[in-house]
Protein backbone atom coordinates (compact mmCIF):
# COMPACT_ATOMS: atom_id res chain seq x y z
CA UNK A 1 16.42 -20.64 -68.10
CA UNK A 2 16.63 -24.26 -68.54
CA UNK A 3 13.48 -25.24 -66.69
CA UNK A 4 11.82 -22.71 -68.38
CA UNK A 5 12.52 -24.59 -71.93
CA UNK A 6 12.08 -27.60 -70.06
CA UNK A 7 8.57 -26.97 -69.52
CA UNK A 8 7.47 -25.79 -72.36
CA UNK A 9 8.63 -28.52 -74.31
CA UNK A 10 6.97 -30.77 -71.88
CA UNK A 11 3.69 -29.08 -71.81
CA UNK A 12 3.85 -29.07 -75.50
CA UNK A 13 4.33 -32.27 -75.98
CA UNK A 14 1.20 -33.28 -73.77
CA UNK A 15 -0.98 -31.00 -75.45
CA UNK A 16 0.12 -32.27 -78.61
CA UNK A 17 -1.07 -36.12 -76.83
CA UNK A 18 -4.45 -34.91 -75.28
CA UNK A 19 -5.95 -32.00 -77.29
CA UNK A 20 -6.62 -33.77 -80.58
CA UNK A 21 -10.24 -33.60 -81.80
CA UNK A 22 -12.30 -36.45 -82.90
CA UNK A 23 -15.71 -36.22 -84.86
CA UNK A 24 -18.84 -36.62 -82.45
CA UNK A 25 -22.67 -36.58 -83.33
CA UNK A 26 -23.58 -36.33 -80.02
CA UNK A 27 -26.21 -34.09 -79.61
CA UNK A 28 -26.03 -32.48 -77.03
CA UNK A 29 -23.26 -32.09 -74.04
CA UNK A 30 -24.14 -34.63 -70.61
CA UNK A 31 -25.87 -33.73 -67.73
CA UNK A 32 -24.98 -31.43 -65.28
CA UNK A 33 -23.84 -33.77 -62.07
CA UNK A 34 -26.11 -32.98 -58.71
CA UNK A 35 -24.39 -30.51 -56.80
CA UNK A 36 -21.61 -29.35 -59.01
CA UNK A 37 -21.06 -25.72 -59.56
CA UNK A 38 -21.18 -24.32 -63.31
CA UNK A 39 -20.49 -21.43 -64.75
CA UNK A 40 -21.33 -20.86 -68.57
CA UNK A 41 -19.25 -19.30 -71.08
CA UNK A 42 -20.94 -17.55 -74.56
CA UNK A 43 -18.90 -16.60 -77.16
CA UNK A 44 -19.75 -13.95 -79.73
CA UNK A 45 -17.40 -14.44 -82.83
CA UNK A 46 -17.43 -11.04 -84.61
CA UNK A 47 -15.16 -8.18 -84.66
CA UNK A 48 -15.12 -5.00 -86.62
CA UNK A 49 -11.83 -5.98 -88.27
CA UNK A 50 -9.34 -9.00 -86.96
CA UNK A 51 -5.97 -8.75 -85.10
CA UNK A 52 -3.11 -9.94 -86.22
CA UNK A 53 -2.29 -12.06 -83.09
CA UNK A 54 -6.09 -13.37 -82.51
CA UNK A 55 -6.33 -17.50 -82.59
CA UNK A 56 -10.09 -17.13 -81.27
CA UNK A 57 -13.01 -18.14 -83.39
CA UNK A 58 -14.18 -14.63 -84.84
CA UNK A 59 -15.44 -13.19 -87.68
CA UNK A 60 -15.59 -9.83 -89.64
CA UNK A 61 -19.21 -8.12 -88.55
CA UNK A 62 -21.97 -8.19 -90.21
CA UNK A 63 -25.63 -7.51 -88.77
CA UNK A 64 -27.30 -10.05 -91.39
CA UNK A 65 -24.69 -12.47 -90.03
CA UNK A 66 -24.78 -11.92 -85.90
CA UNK A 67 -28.71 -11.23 -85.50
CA UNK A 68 -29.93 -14.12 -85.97
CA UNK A 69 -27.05 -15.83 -84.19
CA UNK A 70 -28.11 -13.99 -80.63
CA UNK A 71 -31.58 -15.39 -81.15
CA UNK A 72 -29.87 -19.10 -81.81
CA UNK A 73 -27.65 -18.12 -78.54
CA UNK A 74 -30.92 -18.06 -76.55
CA UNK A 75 -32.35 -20.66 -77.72
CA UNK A 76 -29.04 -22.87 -77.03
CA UNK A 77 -29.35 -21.62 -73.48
CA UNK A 78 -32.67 -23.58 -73.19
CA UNK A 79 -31.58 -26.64 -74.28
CA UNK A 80 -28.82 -26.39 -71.38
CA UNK A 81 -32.42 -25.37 -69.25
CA UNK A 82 -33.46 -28.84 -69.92
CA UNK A 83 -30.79 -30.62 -69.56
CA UNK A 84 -31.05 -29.54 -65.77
CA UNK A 85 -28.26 -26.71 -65.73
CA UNK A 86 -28.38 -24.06 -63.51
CA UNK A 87 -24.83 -21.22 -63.53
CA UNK A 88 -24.53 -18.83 -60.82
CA UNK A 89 -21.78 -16.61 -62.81
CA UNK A 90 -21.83 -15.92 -66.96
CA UNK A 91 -18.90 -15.27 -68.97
CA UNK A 92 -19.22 -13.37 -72.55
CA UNK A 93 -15.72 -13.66 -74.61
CA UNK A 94 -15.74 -13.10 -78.38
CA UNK A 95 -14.51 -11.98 -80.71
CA UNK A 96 -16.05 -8.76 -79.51
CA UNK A 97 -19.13 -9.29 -77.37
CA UNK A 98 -20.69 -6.08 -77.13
CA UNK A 99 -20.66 -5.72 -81.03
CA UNK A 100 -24.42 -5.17 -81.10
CA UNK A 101 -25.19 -4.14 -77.27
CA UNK A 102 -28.97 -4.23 -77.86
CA UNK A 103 -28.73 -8.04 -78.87
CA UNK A 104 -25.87 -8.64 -75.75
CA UNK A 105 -28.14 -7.08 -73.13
CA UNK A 106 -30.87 -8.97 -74.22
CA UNK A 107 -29.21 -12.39 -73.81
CA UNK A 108 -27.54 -11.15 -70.74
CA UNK A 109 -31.34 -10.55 -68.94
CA UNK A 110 -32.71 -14.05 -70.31
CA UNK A 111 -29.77 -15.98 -68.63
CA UNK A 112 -30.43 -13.66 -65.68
CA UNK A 113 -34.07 -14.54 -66.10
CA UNK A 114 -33.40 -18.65 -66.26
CA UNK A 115 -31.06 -19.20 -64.67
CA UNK A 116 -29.41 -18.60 -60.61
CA UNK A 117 -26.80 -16.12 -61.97
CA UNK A 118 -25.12 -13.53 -59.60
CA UNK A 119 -22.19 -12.02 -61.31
CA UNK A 120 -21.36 -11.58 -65.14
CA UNK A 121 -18.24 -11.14 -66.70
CA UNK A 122 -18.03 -9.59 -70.35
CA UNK A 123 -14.98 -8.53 -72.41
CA UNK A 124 -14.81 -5.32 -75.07
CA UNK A 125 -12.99 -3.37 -77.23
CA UNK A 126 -11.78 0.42 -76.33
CA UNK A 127 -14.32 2.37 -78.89
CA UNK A 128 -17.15 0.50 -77.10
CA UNK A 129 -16.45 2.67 -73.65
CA UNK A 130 -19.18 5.45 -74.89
CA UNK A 131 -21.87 6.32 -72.44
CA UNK A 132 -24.08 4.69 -74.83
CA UNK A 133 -22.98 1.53 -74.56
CA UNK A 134 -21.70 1.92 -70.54
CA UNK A 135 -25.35 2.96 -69.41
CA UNK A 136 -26.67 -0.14 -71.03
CA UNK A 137 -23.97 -2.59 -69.10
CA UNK A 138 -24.20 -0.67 -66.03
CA UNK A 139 -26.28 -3.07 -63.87
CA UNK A 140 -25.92 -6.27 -66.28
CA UNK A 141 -22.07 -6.84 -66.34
CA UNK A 142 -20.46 -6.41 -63.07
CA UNK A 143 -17.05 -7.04 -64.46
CA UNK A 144 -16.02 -5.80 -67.92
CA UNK A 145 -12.55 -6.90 -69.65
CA UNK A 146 -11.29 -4.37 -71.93
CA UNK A 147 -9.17 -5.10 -74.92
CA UNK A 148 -6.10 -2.51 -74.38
CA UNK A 149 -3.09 -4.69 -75.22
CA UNK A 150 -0.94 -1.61 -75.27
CA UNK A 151 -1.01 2.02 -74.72
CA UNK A 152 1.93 2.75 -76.91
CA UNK A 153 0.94 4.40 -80.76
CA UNK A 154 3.51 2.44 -82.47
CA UNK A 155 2.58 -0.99 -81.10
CA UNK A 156 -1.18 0.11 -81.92
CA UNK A 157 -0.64 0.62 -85.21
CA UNK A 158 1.53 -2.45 -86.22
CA UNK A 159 -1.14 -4.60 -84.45
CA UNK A 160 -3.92 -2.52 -86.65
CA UNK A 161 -5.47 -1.27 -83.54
CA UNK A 162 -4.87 2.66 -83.88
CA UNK A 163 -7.16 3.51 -86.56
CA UNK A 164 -9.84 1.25 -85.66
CA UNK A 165 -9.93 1.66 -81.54
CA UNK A 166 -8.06 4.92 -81.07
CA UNK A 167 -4.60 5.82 -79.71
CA UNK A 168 -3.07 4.82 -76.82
CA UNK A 169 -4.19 8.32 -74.62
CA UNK A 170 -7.76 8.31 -75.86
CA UNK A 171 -7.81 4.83 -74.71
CA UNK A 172 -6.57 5.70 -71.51
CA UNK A 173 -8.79 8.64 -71.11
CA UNK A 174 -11.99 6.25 -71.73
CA UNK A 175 -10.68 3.58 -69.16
CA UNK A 176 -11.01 6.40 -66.53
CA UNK A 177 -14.89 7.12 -67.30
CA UNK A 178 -15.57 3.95 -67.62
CA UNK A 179 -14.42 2.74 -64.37
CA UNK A 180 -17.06 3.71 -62.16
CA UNK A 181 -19.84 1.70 -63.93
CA UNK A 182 -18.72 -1.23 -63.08
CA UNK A 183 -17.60 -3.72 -60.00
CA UNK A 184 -14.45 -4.16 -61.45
CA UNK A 185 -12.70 -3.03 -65.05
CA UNK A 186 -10.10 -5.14 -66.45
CA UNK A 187 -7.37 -3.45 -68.11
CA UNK A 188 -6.07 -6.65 -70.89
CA UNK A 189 -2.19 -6.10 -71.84
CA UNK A 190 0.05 -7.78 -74.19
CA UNK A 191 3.59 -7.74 -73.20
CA UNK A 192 6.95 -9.13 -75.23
CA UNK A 193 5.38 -7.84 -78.71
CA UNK A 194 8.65 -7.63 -80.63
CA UNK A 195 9.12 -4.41 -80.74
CA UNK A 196 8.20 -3.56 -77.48
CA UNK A 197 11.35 -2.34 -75.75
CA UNK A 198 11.49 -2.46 -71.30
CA UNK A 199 11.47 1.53 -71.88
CA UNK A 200 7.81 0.99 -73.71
CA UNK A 201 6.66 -1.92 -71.09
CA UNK A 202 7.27 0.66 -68.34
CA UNK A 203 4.70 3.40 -69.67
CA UNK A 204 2.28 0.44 -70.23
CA UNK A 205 2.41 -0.26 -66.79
CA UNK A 206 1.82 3.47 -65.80
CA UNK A 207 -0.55 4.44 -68.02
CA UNK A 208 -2.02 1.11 -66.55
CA UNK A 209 -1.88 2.57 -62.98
CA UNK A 210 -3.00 6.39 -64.31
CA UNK A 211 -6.09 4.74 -65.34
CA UNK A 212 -7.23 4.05 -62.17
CA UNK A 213 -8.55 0.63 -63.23
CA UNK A 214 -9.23 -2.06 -60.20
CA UNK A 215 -7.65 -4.79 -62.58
CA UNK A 216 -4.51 -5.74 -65.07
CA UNK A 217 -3.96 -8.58 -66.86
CA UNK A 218 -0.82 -9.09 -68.63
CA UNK A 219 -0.88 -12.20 -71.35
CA UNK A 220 2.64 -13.17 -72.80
CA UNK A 221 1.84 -13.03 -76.50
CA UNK A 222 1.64 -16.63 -77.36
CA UNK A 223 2.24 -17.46 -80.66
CA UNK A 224 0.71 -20.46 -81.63
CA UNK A 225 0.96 -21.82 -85.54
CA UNK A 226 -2.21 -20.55 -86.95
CA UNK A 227 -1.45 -17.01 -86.07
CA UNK A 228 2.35 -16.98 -86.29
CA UNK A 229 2.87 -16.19 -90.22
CA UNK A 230 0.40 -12.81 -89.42
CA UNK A 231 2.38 -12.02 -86.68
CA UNK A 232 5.53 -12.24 -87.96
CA UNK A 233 4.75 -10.08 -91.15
CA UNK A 234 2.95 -7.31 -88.89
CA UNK A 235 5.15 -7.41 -85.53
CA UNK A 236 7.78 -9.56 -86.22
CA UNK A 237 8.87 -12.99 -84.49
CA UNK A 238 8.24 -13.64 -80.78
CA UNK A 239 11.35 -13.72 -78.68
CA UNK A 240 10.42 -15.97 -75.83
CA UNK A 241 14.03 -15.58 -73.90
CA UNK A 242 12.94 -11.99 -72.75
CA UNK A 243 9.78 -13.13 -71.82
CA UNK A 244 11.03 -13.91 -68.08
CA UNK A 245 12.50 -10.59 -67.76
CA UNK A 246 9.59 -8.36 -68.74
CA UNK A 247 7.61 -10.58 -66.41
CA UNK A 248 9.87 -10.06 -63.66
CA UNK A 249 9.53 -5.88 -64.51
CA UNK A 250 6.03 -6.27 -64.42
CA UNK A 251 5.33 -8.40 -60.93
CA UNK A 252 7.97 -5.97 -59.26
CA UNK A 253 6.23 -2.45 -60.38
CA UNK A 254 2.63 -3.44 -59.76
CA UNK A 255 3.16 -6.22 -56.73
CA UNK A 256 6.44 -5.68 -55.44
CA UNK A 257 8.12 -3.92 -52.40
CA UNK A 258 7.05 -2.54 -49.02
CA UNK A 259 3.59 -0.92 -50.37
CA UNK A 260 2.37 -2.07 -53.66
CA UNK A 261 -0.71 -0.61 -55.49
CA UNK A 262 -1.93 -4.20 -56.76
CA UNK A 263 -1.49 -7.80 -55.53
CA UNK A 264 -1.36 -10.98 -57.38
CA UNK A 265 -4.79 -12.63 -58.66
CA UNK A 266 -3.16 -15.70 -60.80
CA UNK A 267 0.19 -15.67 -62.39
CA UNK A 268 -0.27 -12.99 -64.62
CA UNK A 269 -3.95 -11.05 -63.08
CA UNK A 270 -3.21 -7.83 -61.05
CA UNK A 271 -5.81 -6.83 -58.46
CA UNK A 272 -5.92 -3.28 -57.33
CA UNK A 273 -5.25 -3.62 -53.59
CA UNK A 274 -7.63 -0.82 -52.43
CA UNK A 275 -10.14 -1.98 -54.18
CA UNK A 276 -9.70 -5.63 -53.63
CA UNK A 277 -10.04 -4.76 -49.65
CA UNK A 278 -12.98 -2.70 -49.89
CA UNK A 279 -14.82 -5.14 -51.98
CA UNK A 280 -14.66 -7.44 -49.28
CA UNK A 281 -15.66 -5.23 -46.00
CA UNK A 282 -19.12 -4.29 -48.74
CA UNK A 283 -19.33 -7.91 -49.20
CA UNK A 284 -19.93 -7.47 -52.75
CA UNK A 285 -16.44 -9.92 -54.34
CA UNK A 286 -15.69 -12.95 -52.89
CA UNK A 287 -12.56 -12.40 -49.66
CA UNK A 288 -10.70 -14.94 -51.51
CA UNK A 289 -10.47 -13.60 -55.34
CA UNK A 290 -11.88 -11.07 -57.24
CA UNK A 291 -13.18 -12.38 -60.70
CA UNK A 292 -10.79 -12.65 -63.36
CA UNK A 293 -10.23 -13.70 -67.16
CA UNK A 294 -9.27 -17.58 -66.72
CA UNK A 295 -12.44 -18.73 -65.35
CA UNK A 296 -11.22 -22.14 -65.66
CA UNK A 297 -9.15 -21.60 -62.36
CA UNK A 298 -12.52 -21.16 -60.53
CA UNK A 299 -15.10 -23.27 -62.31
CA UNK A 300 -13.37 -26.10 -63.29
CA UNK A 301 -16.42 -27.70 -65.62
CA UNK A 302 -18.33 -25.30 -68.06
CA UNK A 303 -20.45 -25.70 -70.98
CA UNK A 304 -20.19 -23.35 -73.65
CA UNK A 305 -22.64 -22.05 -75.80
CA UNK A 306 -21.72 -20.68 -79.20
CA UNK A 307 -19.74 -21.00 -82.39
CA UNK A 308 -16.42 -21.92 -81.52
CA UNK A 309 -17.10 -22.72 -77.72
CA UNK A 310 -15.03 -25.33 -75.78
CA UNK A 311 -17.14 -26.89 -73.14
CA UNK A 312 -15.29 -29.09 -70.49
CA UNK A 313 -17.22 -31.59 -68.31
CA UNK A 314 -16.36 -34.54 -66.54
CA UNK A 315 -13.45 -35.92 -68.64
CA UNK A 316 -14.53 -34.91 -71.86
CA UNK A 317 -14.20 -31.37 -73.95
CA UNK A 318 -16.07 -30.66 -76.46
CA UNK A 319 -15.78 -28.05 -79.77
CA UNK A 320 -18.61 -26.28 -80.99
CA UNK A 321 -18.40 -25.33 -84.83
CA UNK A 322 -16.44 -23.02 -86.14
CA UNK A 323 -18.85 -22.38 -88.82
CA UNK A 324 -21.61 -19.18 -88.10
CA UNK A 325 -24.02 -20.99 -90.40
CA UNK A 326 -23.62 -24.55 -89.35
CA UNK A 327 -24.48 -23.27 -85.79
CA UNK A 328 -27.42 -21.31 -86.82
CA UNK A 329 -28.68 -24.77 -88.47
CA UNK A 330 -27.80 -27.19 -85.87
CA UNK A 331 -29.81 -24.86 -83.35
CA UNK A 332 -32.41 -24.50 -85.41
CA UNK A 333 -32.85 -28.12 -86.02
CA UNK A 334 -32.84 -29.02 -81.87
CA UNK A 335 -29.13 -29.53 -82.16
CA UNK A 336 -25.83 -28.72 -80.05
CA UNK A 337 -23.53 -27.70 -83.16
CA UNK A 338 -20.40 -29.75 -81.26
CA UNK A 339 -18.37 -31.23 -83.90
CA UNK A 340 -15.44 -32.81 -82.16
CA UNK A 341 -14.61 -34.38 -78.72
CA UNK A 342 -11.56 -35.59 -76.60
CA UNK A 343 -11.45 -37.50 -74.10
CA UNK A 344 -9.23 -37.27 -70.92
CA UNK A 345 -7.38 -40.15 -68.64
CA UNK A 346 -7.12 -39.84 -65.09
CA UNK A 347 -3.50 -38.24 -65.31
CA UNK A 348 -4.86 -35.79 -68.10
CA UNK A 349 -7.53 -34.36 -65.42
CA UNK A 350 -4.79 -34.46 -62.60
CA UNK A 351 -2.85 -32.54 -64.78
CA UNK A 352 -4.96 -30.10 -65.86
CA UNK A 353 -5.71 -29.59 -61.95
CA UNK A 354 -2.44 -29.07 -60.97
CA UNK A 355 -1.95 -26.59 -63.77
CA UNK A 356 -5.33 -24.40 -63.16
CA UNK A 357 -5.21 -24.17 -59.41
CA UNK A 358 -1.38 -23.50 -58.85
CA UNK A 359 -1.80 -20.62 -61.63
CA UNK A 360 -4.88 -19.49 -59.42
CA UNK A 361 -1.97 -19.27 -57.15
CA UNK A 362 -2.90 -22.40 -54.72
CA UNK A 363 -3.77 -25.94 -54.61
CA UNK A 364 -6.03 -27.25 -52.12
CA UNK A 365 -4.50 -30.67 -50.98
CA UNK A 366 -7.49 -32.00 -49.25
CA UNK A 367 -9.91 -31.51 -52.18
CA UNK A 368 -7.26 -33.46 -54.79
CA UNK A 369 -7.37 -36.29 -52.34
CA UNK A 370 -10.80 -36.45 -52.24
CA UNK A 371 -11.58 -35.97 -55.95
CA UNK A 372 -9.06 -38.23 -57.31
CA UNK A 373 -8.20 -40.84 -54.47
CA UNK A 374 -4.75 -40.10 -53.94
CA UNK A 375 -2.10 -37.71 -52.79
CA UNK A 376 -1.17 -35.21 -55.44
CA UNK A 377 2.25 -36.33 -54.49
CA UNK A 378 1.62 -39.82 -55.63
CA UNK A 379 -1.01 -38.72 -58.47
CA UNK A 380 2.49 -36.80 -60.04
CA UNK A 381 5.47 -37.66 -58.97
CA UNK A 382 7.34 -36.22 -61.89
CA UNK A 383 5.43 -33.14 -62.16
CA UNK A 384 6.14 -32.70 -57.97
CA UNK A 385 9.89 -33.59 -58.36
CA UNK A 386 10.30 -30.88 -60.90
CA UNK A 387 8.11 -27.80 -59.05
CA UNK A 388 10.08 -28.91 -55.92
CA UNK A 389 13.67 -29.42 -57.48
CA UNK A 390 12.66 -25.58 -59.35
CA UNK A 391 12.17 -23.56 -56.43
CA UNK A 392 8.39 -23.28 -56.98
CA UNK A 393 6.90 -23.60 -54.01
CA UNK A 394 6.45 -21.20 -51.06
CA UNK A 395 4.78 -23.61 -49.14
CA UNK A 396 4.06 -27.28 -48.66
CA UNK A 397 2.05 -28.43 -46.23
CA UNK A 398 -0.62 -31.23 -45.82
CA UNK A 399 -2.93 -28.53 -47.05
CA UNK A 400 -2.11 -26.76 -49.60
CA UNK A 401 0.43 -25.57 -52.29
CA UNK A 402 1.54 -21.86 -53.08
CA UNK A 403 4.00 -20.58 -54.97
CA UNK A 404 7.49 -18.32 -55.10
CA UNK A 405 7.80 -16.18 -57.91
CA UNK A 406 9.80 -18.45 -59.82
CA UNK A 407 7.00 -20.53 -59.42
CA UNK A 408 4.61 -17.99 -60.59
CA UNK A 409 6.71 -17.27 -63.73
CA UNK A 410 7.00 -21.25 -64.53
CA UNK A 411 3.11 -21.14 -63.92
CA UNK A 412 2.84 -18.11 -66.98
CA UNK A 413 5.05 -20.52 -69.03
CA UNK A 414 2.83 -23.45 -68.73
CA UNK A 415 -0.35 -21.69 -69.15
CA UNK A 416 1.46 -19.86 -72.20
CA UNK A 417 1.81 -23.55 -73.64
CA UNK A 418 -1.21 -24.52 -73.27
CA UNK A 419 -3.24 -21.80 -74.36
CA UNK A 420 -0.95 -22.12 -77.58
CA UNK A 421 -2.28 -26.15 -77.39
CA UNK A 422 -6.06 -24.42 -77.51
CA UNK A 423 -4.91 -22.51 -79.96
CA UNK A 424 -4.23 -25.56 -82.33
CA UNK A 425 -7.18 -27.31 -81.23
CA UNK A 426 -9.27 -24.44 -82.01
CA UNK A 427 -7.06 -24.67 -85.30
CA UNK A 428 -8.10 -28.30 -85.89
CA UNK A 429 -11.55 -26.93 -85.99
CA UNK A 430 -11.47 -23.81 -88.06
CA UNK A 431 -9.76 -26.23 -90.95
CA UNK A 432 -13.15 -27.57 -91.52
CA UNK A 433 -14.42 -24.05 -92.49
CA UNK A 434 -15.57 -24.21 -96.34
CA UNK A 435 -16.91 -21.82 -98.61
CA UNK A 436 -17.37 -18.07 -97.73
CA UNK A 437 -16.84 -18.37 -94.23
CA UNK A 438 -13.10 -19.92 -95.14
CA UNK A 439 -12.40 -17.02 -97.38
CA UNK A 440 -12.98 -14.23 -94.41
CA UNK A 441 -10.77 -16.37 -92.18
CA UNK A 442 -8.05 -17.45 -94.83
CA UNK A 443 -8.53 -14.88 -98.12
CA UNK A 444 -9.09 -16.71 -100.99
């Protein structure tokens, strides 16, 4: 649809403008501001092999490699100590976090330890649901993300996924035990792979429901440039214009009609209803949302800690290195390993509002005015004219924004554009890798 191309090419264009990376020394991020809630993200870069479709900093494993790096991980989380930080929620993304558990758990219970932490979010791979591995979460990660992206064989084997994580049934079969450690367990999907017919996104989305899980997300596969060469050769080219219509299959089967199964989280997070509602009456998830993948829509400033973290506070983000052993070194010299910065303008931040809250589903009115001194109306006229002129929003009132689902869909496109626009910033910074680390990432 014509807004549809209209918005991407808009929200590629300013992501081209905003997210360009400039060389920093600083030493370490700012201050945390009095009052302001954080939440901190770690990343652990290192997989047992890399995916095809994968723009994330990661690495291949390798225990002389990632051992030290926990240790450097804790000590990092010090230095954010004394700057005055305090989180009450952790986020672990990778890569493939729970790639040595021992080390994981470990650096889970000293941010417990130091910090005012009450929930913990941590993603993983399928082979990881073992009862070794689930006894030692159970009790330190109350939400655990799990790496499906499909449960069909063929899918799993062009993306390299069969051999190494198991097919698409044993997959499903592990989901089910794995369920009841946890507060919630997030089922991650892929949908408009190539060669993924509607007949194939159908039986994702019931062996999604068979599972039992309390949570989907589905993530249009975003091709941005760093990845699209390896996806091309192993899936073949992304065709964005069914992209809408596999969305539409996939709102209307888990969220749609007189008695759904699941309601809407964000634009493209599923939350089991029955679960959802008995969350709340045990007063163990917040009555508003349950957590979910895109943190960003709830903390809206985080440092990250970590080779290849992006840390976002006040109006400046910041990128760790992408290089394993330039981290290790700037840690162990007292050092933050960032080594690039932008800067945002006024409009940049209002922008990047508008886009995180509305795909959280709704934008609170009274806090933009307060935070930025004006009505969102007037803050973006153009960006309002459009969302209105679209059909985007449900309602409209002094308070608040929601959204139709056309507006949802045009919220998966934006997000889809600029997660593509991390992806090349990320890019920017993996160029500077040198050496070994370049020729695990790039061959020879």
């Amino acid at each position: 649809m014509l807004s549809e191309r209209m918005l991407t090419a808009v929200v590629r264009q300013c992501t081209n403008n905003y997210l360009r990376l400039k060389p920093t020394d600083e030493a370490r991020v700012p201050a945390p501001t009095p009052g302001q809630r954080y939440m901190l993200y770690m990343h652990v870069p290192f997989c047992e092999r890399l995916c095809p479709y994968c723009s994330f900093n990661r690495f291949p494993f390798a225990e002389e490699r990632a051992r030290p790096y926990f240790a450097n991980m804790r000590k990092e989380m010090y230095m954010l100590k004394d700057l005055g930080y305090d989180f009450d929620s952790l986020y672990v993304g990778g890569g493939t976090p729970t790639i040595m558990i021992d080390e994981l758990c470990d650096t889970i219970d000293l941010a417990k330890e130091e910090f005012s932490i009450k929930e913990v979010s941590s993603e993983t791979n399928p082979n990881h649901l073992i009862p070794a591995y689930l006894d030692k979460l159970q009790g330190r990660v109350d939400r655990l993300s799990v790496g499906v992206q499909s449960f069909d064989d063929d899918l799993l084997k062009q993306m390299d996924r069969y051999d190494k994580y198991g097919s698409g049934r044993e997959t499903l079969e592990r989901i089910g035990e794995a369920s009841p450690y946890f507060t919630s367990l997030n089922v991650d999907m892929i949908f408009n792979f190539p060669a993924q017919t509607e007949e194939v996104l159908f039986s994702d989305i019931e062996r999604v429901v068979e599972s039992g899980t309390s949570q989907t997300t589905f993530y249009p596969l975003m091709a941005s440039p760093s990845v699209a060469r390896s996806l091309a050769r192993t899936v073949g080219r992304v065709d964005y214009s069914r992209e809408r219509r596999f969305y539409e299959i996939i709102s209307q089967v888990l969220a749609g009609g007189d008695d759904p199964l699941f309601e809407f989280g964000s634009a493209w997070t599923f939350n089991k209803i029955s679960d959802a509602r008995s969350a709340v009456k045990s007063g163990s998830a917040d009555s508003s949302r349950a957590m979910i993948d895109e943190y960003v829509v709830d903390y809206e400033e985080y440092p990250a800690i970590g080779s290849g973290g992006i840390t976002y506070l006040g109006n400046s983000l910041y990128v760790n290195t992408f290089s394993v052993n330039d981290y290790n070194k700037a840690i162990e010299n007292d050092r933050m390993s960032l080594m690039g910065k932008t800067t945002f303008s006024k409009r940049d931040r209002m922008r990047y509002r508008f886009m995180m809250q509305l795909f959280g589903l709704r934008l609170d009115k009274r806090a933009w005015e307060r935070d930025f001194g004006c009505t969102v109306e007037a803050g973006l006229p153009v960006e309002m004219a459009f969302m209105k002129a679209s059909g985007a929003f449900d309602r409209d009132t002094p308070d608040e924004l929601t959204l139709t689902p056309k507006g949802r869909y045009l919220m998966v496109v934006m997000m889809r554009q600029f997660f593509i626009g991390v992806n090349n910033l990320r890019d920017q910074a993996r160029a500077a890798l040198v050496g070994e680390e370049r020729e695990l990432i790039f061959g020879e």
